[in-house]
Structures are given as C-alpha cells and as structure tokens.
C-alpha atoms as a PDB file:
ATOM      1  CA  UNK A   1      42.364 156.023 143.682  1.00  0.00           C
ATOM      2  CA  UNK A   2      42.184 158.953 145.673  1.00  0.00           C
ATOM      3  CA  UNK A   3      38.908 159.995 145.122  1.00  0.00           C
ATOM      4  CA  UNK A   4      36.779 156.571 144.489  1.00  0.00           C
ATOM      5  CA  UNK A   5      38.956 154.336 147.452  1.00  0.00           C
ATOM      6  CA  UNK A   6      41.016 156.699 150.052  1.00  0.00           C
ATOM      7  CA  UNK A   7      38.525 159.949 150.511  1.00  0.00           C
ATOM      8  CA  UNK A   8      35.695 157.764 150.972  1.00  0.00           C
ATOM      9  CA  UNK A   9      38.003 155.320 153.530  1.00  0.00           C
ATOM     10  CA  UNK A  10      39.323 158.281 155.579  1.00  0.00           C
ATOM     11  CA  UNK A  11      35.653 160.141 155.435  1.00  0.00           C
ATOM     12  CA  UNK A  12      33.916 156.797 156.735  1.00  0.00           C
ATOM     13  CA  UNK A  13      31.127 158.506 159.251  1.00  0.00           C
ATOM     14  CA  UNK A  14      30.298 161.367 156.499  1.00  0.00           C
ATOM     15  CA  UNK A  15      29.752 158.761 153.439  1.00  0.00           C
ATOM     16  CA  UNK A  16      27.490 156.836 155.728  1.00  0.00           C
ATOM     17  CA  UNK A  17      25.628 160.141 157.040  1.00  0.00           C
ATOM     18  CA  UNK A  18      24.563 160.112 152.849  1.00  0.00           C
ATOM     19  CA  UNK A  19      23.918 155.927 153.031  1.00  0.00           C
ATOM     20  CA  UNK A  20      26.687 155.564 150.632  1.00  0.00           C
ATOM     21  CA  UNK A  21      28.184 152.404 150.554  1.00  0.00           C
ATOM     22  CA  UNK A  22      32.255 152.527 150.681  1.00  0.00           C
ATOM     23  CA  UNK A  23      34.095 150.536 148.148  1.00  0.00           C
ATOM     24  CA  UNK A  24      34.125 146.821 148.099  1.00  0.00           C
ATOM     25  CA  UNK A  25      37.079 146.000 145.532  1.00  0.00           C
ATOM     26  CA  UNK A  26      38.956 146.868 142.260  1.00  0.00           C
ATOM     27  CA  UNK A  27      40.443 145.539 139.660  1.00  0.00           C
ATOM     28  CA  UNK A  28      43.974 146.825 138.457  1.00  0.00           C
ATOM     29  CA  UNK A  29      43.930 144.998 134.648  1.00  0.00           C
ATOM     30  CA  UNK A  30      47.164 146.186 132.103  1.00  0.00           C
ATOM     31  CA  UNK A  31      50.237 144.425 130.450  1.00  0.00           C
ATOM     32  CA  UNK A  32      52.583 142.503 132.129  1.00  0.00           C
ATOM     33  CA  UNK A  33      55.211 144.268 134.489  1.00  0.00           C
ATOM     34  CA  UNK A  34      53.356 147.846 134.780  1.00  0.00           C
ATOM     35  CA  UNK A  35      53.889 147.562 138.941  1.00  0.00           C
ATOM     36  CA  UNK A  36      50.895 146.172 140.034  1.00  0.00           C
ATOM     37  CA  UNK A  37      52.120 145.142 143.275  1.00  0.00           C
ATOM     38  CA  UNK A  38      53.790 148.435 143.519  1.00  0.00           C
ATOM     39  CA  UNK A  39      50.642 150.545 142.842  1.00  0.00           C
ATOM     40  CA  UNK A  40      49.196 148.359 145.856  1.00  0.00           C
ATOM     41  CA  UNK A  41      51.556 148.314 148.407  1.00  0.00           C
ATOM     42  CA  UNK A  42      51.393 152.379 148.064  1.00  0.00           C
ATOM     43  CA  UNK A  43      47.686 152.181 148.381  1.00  0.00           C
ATOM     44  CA  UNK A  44      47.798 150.909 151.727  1.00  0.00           C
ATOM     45  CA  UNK A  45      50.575 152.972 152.898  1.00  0.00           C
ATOM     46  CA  UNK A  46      48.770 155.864 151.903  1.00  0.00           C
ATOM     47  CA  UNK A  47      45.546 154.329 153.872  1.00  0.00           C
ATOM     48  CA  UNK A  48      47.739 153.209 156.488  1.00  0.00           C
ATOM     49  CA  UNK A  49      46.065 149.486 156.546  1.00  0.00           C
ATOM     50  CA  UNK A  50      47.941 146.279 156.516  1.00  0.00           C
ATOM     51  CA  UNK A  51      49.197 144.678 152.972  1.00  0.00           C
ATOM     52  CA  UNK A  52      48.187 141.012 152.407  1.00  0.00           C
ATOM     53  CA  UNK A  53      49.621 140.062 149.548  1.00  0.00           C
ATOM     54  CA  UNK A  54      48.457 136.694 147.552  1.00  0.00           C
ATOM     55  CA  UNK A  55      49.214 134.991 144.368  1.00  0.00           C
ATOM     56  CA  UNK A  56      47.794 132.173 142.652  1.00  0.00           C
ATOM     57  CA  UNK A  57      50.420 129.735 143.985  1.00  0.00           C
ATOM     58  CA  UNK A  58      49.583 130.354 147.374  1.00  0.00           C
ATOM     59  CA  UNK A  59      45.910 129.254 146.863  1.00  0.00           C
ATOM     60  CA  UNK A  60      45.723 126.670 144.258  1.00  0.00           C
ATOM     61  CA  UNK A  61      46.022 123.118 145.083  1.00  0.00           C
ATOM     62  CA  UNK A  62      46.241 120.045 142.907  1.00  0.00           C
ATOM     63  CA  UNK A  63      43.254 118.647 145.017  1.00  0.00           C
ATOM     64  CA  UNK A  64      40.141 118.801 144.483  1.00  0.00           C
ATOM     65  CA  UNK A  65      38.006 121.267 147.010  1.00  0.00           C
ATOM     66  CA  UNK A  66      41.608 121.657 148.771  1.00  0.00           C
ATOM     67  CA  UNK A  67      41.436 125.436 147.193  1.00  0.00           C
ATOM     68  CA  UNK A  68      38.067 126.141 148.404  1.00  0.00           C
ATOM     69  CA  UNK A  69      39.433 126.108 151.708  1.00  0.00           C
ATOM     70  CA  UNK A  70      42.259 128.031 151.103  1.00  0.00           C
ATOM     71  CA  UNK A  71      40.300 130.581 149.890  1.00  0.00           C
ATOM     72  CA  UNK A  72      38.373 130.572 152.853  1.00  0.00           C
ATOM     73  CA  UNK A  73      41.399 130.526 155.091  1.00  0.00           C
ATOM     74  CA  UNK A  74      43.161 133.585 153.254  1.00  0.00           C
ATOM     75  CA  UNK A  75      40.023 135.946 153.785  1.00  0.00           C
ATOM     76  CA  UNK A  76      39.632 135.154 157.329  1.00  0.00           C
ATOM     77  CA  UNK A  77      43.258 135.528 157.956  1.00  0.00           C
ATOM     78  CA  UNK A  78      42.837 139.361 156.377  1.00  0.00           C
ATOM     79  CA  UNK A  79      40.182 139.745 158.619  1.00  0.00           C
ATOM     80  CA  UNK A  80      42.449 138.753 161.837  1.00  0.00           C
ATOM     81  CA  UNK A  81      43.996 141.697 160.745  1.00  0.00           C
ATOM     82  CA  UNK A  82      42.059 144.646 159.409  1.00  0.00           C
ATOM     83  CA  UNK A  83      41.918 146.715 157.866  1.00  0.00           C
ATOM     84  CA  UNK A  84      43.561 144.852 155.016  1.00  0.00           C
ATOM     85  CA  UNK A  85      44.626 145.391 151.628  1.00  0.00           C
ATOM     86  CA  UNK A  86      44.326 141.854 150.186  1.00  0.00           C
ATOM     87  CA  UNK A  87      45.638 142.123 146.932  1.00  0.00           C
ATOM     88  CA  UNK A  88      44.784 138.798 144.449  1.00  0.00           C
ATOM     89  CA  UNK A  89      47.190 138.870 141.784  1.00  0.00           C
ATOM     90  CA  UNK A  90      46.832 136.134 138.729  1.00  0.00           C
ATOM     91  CA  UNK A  91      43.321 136.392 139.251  1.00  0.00           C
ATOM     92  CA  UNK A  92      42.239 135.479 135.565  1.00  0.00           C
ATOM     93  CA  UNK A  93      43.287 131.427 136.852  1.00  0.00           C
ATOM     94  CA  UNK A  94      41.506 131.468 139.990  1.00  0.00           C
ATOM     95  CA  UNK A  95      38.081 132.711 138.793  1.00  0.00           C
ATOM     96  CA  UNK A  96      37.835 131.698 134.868  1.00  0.00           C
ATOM     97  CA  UNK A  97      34.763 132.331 133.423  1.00  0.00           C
ATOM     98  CA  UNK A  98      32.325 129.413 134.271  1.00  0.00           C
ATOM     99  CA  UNK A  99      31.252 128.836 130.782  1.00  0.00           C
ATOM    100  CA  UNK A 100      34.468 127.918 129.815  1.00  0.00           C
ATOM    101  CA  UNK A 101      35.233 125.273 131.766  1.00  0.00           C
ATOM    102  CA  UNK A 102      35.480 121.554 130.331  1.00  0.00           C
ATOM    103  CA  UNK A 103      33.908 118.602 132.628  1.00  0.00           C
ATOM    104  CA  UNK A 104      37.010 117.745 134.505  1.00  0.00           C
ATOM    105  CA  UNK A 105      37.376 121.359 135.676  1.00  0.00           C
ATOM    106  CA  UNK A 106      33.785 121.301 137.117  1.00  0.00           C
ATOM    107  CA  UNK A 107      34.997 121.904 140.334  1.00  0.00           C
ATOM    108  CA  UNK A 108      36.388 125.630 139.838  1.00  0.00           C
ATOM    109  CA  UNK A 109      32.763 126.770 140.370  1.00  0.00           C
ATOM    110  CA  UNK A 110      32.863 125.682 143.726  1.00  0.00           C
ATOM    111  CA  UNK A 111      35.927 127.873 143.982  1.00  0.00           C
ATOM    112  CA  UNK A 112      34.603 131.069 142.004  1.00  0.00           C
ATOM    113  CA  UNK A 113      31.365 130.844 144.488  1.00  0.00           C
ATOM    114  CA  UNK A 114      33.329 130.794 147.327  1.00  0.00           C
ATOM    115  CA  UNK A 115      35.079 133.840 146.028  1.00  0.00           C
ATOM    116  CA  UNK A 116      31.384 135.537 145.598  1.00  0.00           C
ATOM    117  CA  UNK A 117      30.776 134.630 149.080  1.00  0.00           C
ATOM    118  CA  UNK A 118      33.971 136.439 150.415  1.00  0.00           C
ATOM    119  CA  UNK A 119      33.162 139.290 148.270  1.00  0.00           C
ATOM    120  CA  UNK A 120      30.025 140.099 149.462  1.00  0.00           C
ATOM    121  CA  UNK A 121      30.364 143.370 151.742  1.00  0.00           C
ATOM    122  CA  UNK A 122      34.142 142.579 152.095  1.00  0.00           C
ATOM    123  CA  UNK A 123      34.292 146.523 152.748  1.00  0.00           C
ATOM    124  CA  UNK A 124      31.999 146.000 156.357  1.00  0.00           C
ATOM    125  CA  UNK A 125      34.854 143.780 157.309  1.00  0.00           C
ATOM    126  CA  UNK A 126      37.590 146.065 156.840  1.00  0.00           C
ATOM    127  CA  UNK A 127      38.941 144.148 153.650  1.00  0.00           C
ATOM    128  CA  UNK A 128      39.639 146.104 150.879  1.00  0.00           C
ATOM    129  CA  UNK A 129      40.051 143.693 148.027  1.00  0.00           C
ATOM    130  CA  UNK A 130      42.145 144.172 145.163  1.00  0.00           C
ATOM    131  CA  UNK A 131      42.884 142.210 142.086  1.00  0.00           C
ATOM    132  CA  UNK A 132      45.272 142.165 139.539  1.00  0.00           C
ATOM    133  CA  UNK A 133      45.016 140.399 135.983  1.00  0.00           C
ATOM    134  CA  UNK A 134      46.768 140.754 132.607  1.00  0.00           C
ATOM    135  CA  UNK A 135      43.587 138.952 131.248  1.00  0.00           C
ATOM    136  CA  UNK A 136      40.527 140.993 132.337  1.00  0.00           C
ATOM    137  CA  UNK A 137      38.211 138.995 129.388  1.00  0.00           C
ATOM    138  CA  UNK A 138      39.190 135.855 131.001  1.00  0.00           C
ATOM    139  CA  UNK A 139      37.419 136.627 134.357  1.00  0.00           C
ATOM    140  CA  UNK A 140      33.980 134.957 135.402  1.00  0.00           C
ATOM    141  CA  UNK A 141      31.323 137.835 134.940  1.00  0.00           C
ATOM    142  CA  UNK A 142      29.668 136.992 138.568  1.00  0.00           C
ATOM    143  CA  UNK A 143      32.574 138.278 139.858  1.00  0.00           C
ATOM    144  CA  UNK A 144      33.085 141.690 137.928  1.00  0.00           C
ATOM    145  CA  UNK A 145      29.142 142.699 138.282  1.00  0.00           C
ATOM    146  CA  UNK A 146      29.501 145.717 140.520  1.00  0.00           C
ATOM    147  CA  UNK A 147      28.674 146.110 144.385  1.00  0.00           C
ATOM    148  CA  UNK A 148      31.653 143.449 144.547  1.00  0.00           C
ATOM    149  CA  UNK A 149      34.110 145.783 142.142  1.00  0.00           C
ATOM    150  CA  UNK A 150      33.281 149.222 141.488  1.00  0.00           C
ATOM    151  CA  UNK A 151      36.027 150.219 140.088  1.00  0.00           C
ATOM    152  CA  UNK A 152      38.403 149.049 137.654  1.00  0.00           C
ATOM    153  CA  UNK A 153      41.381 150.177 136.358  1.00  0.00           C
ATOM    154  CA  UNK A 154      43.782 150.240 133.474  1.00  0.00           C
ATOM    155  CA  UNK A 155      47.395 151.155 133.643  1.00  0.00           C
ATOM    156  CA  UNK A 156      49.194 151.894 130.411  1.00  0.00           C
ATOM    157  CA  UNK A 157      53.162 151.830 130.004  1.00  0.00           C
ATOM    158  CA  UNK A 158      54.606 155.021 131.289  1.00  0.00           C
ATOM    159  CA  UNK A 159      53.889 158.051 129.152  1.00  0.00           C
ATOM    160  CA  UNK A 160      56.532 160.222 127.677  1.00  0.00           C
ATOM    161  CA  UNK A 161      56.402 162.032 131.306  1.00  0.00           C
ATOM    162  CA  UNK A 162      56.786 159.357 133.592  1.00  0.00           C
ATOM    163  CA  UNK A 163      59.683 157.860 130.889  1.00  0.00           C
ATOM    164  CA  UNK A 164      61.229 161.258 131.651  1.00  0.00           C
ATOM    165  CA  UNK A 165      61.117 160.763 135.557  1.00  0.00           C
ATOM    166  CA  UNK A 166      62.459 157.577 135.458  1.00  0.00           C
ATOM    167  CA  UNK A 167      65.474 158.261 133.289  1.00  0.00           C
ATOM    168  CA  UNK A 168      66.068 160.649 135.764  1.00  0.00           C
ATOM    169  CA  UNK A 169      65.462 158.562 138.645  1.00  0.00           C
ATOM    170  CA  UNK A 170      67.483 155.873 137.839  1.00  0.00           C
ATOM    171  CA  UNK A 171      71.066 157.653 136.034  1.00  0.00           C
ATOM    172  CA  UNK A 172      70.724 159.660 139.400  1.00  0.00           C
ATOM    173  CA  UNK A 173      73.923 159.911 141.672  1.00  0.00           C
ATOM    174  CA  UNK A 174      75.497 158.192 138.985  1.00  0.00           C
ATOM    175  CA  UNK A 175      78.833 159.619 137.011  1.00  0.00           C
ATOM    176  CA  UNK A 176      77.091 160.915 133.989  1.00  0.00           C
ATOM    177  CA  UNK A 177      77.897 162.922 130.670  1.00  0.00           C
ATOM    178  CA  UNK A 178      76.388 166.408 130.522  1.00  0.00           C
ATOM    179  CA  UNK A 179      75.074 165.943 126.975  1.00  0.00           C
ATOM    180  CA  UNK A 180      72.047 163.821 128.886  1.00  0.00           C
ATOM    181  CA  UNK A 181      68.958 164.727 127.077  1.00  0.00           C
ATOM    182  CA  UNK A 182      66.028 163.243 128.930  1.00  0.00           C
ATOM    183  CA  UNK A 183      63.452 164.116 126.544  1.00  0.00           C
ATOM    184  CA  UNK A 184      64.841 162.498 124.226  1.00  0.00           C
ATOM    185  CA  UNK A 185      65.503 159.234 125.597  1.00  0.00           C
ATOM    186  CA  UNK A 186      61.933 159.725 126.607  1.00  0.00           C
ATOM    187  CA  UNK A 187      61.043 159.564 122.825  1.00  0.00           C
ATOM    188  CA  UNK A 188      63.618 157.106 122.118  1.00  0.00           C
ATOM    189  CA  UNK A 189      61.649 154.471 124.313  1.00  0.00           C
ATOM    190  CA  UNK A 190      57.786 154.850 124.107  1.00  0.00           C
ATOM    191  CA  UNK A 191      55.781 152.004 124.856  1.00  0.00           C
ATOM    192  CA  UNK A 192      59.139 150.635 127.459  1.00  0.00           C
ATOM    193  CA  UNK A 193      57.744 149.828 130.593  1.00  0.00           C
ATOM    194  CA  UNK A 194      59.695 150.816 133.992  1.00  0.00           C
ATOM    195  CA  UNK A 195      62.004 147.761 134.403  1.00  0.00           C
ATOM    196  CA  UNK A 196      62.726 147.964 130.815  1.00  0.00           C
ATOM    197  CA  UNK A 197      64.491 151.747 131.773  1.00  0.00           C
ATOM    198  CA  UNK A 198      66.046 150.569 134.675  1.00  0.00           C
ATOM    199  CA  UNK A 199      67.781 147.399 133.199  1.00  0.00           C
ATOM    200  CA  UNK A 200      68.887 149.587 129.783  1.00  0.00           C
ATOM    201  CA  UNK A 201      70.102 152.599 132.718  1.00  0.00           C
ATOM    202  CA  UNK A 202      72.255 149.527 134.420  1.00  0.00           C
ATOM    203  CA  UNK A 203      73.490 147.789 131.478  1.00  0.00           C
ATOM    204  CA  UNK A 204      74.567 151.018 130.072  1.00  0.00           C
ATOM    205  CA  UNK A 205      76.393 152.036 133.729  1.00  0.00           C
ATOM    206  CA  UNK A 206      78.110 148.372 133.708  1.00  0.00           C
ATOM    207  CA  UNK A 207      79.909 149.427 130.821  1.00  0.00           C
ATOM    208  CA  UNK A 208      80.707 152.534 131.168  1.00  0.00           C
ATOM    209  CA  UNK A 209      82.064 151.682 134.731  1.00  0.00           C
ATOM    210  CA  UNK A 210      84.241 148.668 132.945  1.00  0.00           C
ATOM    211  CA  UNK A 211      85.724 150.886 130.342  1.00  0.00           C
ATOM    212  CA  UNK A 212      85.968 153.582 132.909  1.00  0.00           C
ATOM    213  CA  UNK A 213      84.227 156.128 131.125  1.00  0.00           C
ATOM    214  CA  UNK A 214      81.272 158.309 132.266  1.00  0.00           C
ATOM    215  CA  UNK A 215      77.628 157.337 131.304  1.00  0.00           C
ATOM    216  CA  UNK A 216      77.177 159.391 127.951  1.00  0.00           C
ATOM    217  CA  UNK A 217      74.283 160.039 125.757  1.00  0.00           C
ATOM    218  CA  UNK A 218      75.583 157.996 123.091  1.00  0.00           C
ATOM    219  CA  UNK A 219      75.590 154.751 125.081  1.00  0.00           C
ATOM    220  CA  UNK A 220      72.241 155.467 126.318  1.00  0.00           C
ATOM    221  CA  UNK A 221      71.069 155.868 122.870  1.00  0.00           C
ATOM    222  CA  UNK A 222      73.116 152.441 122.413  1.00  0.00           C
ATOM    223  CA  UNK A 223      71.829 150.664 125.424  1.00  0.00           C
ATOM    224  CA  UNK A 224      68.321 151.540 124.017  1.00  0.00           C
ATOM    225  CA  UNK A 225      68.935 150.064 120.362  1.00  0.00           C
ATOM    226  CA  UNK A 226      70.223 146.508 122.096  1.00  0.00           C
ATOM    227  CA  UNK A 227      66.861 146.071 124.356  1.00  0.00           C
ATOM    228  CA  UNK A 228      63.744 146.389 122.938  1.00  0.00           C
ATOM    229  CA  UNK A 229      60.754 146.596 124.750  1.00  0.00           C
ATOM    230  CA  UNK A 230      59.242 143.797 126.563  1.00  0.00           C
ATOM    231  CA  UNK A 231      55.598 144.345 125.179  1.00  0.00           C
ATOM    232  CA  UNK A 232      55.109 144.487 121.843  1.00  0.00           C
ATOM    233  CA  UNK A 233      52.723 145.964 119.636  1.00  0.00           C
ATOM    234  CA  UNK A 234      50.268 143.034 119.061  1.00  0.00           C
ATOM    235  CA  UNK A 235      49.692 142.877 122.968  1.00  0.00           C
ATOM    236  CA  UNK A 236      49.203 146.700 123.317  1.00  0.00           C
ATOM    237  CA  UNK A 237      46.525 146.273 120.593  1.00  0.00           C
ATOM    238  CA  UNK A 238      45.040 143.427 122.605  1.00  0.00           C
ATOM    239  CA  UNK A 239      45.134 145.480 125.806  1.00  0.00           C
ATOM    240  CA  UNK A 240      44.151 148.576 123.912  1.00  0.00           C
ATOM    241  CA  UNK A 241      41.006 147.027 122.676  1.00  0.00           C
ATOM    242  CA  UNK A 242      39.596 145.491 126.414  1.00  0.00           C
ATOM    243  CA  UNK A 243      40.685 149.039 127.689  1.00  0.00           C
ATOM    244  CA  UNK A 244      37.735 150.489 124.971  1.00  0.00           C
ATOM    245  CA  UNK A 245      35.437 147.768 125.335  1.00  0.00           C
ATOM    246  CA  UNK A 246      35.162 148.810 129.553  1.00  0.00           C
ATOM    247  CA  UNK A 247      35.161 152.208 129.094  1.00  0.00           C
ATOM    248  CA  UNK A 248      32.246 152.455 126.491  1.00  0.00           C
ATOM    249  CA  UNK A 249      30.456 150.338 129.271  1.00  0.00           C
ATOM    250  CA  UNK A 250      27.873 151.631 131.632  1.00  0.00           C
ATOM    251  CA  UNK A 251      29.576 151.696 135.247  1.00  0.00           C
ATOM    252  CA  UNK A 252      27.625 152.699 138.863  1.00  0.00           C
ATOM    253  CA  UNK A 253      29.253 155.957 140.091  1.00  0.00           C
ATOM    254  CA  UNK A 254      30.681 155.387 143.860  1.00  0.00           C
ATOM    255  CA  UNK A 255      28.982 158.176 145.745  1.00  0.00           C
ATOM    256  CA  UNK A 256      29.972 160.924 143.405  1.00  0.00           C
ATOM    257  CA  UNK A 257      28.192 163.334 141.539  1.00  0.00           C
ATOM    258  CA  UNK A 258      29.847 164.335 138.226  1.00  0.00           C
ATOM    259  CA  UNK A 259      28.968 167.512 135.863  1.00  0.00           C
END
C-alpha cells in the first residue's frame, strides 16, 4: 500500500512529470473477518482523505434500475467530497460476473456498466476506490481488467507474529499470571483470525475475574481448546487456491521499475 497507492498520492506532480498514471482502485479479496474495513479506514488516515464507506445494503434495491441510480448517486456524493476513500465492500453481489446471470437478473448489467462508467479515471476525480470481497472468482471480469484496478490484494489470517502482537495487545493492562508465554499461544492458534484472539482473551478474563483469580496460562490454553477458529481448513484451501491462481497471472506494474 505504501508504495503502489500512498507514495504515488503524496508525489502527485513528480509521477505526472514521468506521464504515469496514479492508481485508480484495488481490490482487498481474503476470508471473512481479516479487517477489511480496518485496513481501509487506516489507508485514508494515513492519506489524510475522507472515508466513504458503502456496503451492499446501502445500494441494492428490490427495483428494477432503482440501483443504477444509487450507484450513480454514491460516486457523485464521494466526489462532493474529495479526495475520497470509497470503499465497496460485498462487492462479489453488486458486480457478478455477466455470464452468470439467468434471464430475470438481466438487469444487473445495467448496474455492472454503470460501475465501469464510474470507474473510468475515478483517480482524476480524487476517488480512490476500494473494494472488498470474500469471493474474488465471483466478480465480472470487465471490472477487474486493469487501468480500473491495478492492484489487488490478499490478506491471510495473522501469522505467528501478528498472533503474538495481539495476544499481547489484548491481555494488556489486564491482571495476568507471569507464566504468560506468548509464543506459544501464538502456536496454539494458527490459522485464528484477530476477533477470534480477542473474544478467547475476554472469555478467558470473564472468568478469571468471576472466580477472582488472575488470567493464567492454563486458562488461556483452556479458552483456546473451547473456541476453535472461525475459518476452517476447506475455506483456507479455497482462498489459498484464488490467491495462486492471481499471482501466477500477468499484472501491469504501477509506475515502478523492479530488478
């Protein structure tokens, strides 16, 4: 992110000395609950644009060419007040692919071109869109071609690190046993995703504040073995295999040379 969207955004007058076009879009694709809207919302703090947050909810409509117009009205509203992060999430429903669709759903093209029209040099407006899907496969081609995404990116659970980090983040400031051993509850809960830490970290806590007791490594170890994780294997094979089928794909470089 920092060097394909914020150098670029912050070095505006030297990328267009070298004709290089700034970024239009991107696409954040993972597993469920991996802090999409998180990752975004820090994005634009550290660009210091406005955060325009939409979900499919707030655009479909149960009417026919109602959504069309929604669309419309949700891009010009960003552009009232660039620059914008708009970040899409759920995108895999708004823009299915087109060869998909039965006969009575005829009228989602209507609504995937008027995407494509919004798309088109979004970046010249001062709209930096981003989109967020658990179903990258799902999307309508037209709208992943690049020059309207250039980047896309996948976000695994948290590695054995960032487990680490958050064990730590969250048992902070709380009355704790000194037999903690991070690492290990690190390897105790590969593959967990964040809120999966932070709800075994404050069941655990709940008990140890009703029996009075500080939070030990036992009942961590405890609170682990009653709350598995909330993706499970077959998913991070589905998720696993999209990730390879992208990256063995030929993708346009966004004004950077690499050895």
């Amino acid at each position: 992110l920092l060097e394909e969207i914020i150098i670029p955004f912050r070095n505006k007058e030297k990328f267009k000395k070298y004709k290089i076009s700034l970024p239009n879009g991107l696409l954040f694709y993972w597993p469920p609950w991996c802090g999409k809207t998180y990752i975004s919302t820090k994005l634009a703090e550290e660009l210091g644009w406005n955060f325009m947050e939409i979900k499919h909810s707030d655009i479909a409509s149960p009417y026919i060419h109602w959504t069309v117009e929604r669309i419309r009205q949700v891009f010009e509203k960003a552009k009232m007040n660039t620059p914008t992060v708009l970040f899409i999430d759920e995108i895999s429903w708004l823009v299915p692919k087109r060869e998909d669709l039965s006969w009575d759903k005829s009228h989602k093209e209507e609504e995937i071109n008027e995407f494509l029209i919004n798309l088109d040099e979004a970046w010249e407006k001062g709209i930096l869109v981003v989109w967020a899907t658990n179903y990258p496969n799902k999307i309508d081609p037209a709208i992943l071609r690049t020059w309207r995404f250039d980047l896309k990116i996948f976000i695994w659970p948290p590695d054995q690190l960032t487990r680490v980090k958050l064990f730590e983040f969250y048992l902070n400031g709380r009355p704790i046993s000194s037999d903690i051993d991070y690492n290990n509850l690190s390897e105790l809960t590969e593959n967990y995703i964040a809120s999966d830490i932070k709800f075994i970290v404050e069941s655990t806590a709940k008990k140890a504040a009703i029996e009075d007791k500080l939070i030990s490594m036992k009942s961590l170890r405890e609170g682990i073995e009653n709350n598995q994780k909330s993706i499970s294997d077959d998913e991070l094979v589905y998720y696993e295999s999209i990730y390879w089928k992208e990256t063995h794909e030929e993708k346009r470089k966004i004004g950077f040379e690499v050895d």
